[in-house]
N, C-alpha and C. Protein backbone atom coordinates (compact mmCIF):
# COMPACT_ATOMS: atom_id res chain seq x y z
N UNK A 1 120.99 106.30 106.58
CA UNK A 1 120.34 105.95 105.33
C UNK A 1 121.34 105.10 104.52
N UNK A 2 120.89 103.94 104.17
CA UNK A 2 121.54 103.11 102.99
C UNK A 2 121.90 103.77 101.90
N UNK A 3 123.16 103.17 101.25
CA UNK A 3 123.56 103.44 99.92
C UNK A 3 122.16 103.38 99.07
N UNK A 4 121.83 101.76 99.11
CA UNK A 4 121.08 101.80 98.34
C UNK A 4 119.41 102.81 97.89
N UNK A 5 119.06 102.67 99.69
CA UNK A 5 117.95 103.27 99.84
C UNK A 5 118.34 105.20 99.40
N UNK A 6 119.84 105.73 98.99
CA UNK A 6 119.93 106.66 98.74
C UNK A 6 119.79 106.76 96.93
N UNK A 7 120.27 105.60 96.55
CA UNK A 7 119.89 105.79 95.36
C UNK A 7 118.45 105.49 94.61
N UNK A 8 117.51 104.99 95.06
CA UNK A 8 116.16 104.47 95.03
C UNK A 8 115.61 106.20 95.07
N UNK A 9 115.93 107.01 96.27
CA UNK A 9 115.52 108.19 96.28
C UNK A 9 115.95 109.39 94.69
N UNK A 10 117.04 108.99 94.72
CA UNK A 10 117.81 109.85 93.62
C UNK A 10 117.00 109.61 92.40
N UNK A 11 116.66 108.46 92.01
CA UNK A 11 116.06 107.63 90.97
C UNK A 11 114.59 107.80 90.99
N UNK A 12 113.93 108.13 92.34
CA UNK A 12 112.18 108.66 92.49
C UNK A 12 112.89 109.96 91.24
N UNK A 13 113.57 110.81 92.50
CA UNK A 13 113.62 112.26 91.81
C UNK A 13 113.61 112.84 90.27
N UNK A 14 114.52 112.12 89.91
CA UNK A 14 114.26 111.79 88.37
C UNK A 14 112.99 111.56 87.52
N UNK A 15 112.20 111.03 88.22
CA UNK A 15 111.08 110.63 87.75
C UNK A 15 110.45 111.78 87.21
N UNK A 16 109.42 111.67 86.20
CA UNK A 16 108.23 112.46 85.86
C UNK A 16 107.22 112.89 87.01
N UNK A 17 106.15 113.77 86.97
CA UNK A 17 105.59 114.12 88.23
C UNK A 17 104.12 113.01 88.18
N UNK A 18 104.05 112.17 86.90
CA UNK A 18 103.27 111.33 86.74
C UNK A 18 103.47 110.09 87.28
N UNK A 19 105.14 109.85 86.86
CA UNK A 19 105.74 108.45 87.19
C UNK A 19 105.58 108.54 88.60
N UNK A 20 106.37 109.81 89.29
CA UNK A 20 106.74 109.48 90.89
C UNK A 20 104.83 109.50 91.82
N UNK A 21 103.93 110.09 90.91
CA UNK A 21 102.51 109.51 91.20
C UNK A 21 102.42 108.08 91.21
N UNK A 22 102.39 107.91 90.30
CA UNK A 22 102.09 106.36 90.25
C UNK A 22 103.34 105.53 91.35
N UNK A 23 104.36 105.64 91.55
CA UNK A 23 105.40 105.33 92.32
C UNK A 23 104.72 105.08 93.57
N UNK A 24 104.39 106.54 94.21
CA UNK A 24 103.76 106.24 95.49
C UNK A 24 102.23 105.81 95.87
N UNK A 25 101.77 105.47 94.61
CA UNK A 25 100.77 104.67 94.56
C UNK A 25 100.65 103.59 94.94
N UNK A 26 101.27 102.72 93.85
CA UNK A 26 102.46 101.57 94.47
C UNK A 26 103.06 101.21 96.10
N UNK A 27 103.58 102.17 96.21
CA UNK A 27 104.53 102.02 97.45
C UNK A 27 103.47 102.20 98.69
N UNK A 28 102.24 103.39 98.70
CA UNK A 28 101.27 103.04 99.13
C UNK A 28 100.19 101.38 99.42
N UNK A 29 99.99 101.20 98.62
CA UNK A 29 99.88 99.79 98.33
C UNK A 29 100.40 98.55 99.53
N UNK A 30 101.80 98.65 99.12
CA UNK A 30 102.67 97.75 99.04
C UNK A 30 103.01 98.00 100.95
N UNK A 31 103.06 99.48 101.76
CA UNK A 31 102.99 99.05 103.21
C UNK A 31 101.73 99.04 103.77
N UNK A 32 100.75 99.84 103.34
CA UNK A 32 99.06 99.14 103.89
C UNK A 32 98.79 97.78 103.65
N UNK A 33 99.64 96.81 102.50
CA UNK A 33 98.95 95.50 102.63
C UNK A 33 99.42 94.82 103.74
N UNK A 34 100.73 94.48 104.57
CA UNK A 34 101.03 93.75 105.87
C UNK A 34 99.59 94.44 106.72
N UNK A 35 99.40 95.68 106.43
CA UNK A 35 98.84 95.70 107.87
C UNK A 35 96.85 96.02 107.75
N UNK A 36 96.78 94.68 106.62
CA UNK A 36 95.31 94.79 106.07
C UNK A 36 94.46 93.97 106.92
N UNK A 37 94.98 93.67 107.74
CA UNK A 37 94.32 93.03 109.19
C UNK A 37 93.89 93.98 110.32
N UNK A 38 93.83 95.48 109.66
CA UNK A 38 93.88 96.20 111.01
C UNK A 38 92.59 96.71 110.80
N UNK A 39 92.07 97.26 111.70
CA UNK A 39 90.33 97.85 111.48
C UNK A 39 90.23 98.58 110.61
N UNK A 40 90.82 99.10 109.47
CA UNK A 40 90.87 100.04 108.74
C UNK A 40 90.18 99.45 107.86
N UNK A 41 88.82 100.34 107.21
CA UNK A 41 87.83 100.20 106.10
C UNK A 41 88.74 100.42 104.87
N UNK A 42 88.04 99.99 104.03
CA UNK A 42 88.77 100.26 102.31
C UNK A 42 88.51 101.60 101.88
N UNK A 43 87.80 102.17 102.34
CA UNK A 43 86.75 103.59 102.24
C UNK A 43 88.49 104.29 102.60
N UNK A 44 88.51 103.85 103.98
CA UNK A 44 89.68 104.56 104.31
C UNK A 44 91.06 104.70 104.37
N UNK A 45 91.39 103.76 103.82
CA UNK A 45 92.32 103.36 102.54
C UNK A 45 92.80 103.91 101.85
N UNK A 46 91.41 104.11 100.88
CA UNK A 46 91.51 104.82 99.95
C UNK A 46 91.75 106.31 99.67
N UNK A 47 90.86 106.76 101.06
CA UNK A 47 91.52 108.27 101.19
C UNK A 47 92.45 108.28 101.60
N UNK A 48 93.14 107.92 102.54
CA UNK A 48 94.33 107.78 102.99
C UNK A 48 95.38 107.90 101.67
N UNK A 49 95.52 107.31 100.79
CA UNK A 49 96.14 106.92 99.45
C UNK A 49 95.95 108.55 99.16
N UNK A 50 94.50 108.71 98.68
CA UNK A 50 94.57 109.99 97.75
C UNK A 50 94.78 111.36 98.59
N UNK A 51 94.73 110.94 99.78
CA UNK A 51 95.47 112.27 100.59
C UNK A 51 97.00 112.86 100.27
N UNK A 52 97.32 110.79 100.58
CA UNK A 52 98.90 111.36 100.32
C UNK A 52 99.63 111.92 98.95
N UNK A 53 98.81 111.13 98.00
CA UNK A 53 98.76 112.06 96.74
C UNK A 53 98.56 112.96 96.81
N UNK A 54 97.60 113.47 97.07
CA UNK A 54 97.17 115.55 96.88
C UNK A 54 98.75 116.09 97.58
N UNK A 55 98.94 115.65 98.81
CA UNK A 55 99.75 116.14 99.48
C UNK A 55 100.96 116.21 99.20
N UNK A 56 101.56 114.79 98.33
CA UNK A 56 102.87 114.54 97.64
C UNK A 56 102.98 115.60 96.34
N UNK A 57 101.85 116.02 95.39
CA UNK A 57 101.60 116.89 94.53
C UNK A 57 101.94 118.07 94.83
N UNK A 58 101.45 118.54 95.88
CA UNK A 58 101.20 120.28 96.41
C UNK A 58 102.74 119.95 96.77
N UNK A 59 103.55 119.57 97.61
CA UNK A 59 105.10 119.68 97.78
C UNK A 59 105.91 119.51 96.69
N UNK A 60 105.56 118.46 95.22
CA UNK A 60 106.28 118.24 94.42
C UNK A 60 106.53 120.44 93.34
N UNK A 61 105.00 120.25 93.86
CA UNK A 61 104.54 122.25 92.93
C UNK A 61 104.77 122.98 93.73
N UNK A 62 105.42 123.24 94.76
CA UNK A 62 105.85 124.17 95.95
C UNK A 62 104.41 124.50 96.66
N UNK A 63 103.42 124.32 96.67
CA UNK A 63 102.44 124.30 97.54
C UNK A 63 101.87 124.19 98.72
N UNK A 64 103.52 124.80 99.31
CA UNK A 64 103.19 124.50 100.97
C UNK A 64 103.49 126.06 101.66
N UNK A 65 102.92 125.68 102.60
CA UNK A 65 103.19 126.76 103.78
C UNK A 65 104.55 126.72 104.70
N UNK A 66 104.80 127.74 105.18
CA UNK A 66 106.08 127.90 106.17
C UNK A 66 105.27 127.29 107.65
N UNK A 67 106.38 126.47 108.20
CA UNK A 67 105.95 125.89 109.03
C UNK A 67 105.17 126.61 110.20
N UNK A 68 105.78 128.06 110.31
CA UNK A 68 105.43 128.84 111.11
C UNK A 68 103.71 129.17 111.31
N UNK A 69 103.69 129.40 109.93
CA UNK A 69 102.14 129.32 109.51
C UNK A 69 101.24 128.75 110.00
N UNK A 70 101.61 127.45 110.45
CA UNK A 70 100.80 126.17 110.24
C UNK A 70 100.36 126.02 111.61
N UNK A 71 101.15 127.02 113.04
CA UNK A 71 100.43 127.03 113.70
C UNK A 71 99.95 128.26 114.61
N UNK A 72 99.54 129.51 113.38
CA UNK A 72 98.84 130.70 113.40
C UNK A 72 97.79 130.19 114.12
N UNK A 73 96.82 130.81 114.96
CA UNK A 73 95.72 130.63 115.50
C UNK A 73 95.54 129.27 116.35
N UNK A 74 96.39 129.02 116.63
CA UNK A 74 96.35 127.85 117.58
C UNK A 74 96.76 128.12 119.37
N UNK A 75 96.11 127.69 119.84
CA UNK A 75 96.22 128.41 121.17
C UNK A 75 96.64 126.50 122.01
N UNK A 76 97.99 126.64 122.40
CA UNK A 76 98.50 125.43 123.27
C UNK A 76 98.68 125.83 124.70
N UNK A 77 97.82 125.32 125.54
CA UNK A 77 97.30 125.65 126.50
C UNK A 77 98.10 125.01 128.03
């Protein structure tokens, strides 16, 4: 990891839980557009976006599960 790219992180962290929303809004944005040539609908895009939001939220509020958890009831065959 870069110096720099270490301080870019340090500097998210800081952020408000609004700012670093909007942050990866942005940053969302900004690597789906190179690859807006790909079959991907705007429909799905868009969830894509607000997934990673919900998801960036629930980790920012401790809202996660132990990894262990995650694969209760799963049968790998």
């Amino acid at each position: 990891m870069t110096s720099q790219l270490q301080q870019v992180i340090h500097l998210a962290q800081s952020l408000s839980l609004e700012e670093q929303l909007e942050l990866l809004k942005t940053l969302s944005a900004m690597i789906q557009q190179p690859h807006s040539s790909d079959q991907t609908t705007t429909a799905d895009t868009e969830f894509s976006a607000e997934s990673f939001r919900q998801s960036w939220q629930q980790a920012v509020t401790g809202q996660t599960l132990p990894l262990s958890q995650l694969w209760e009831g799963i049968d790998i065959d």
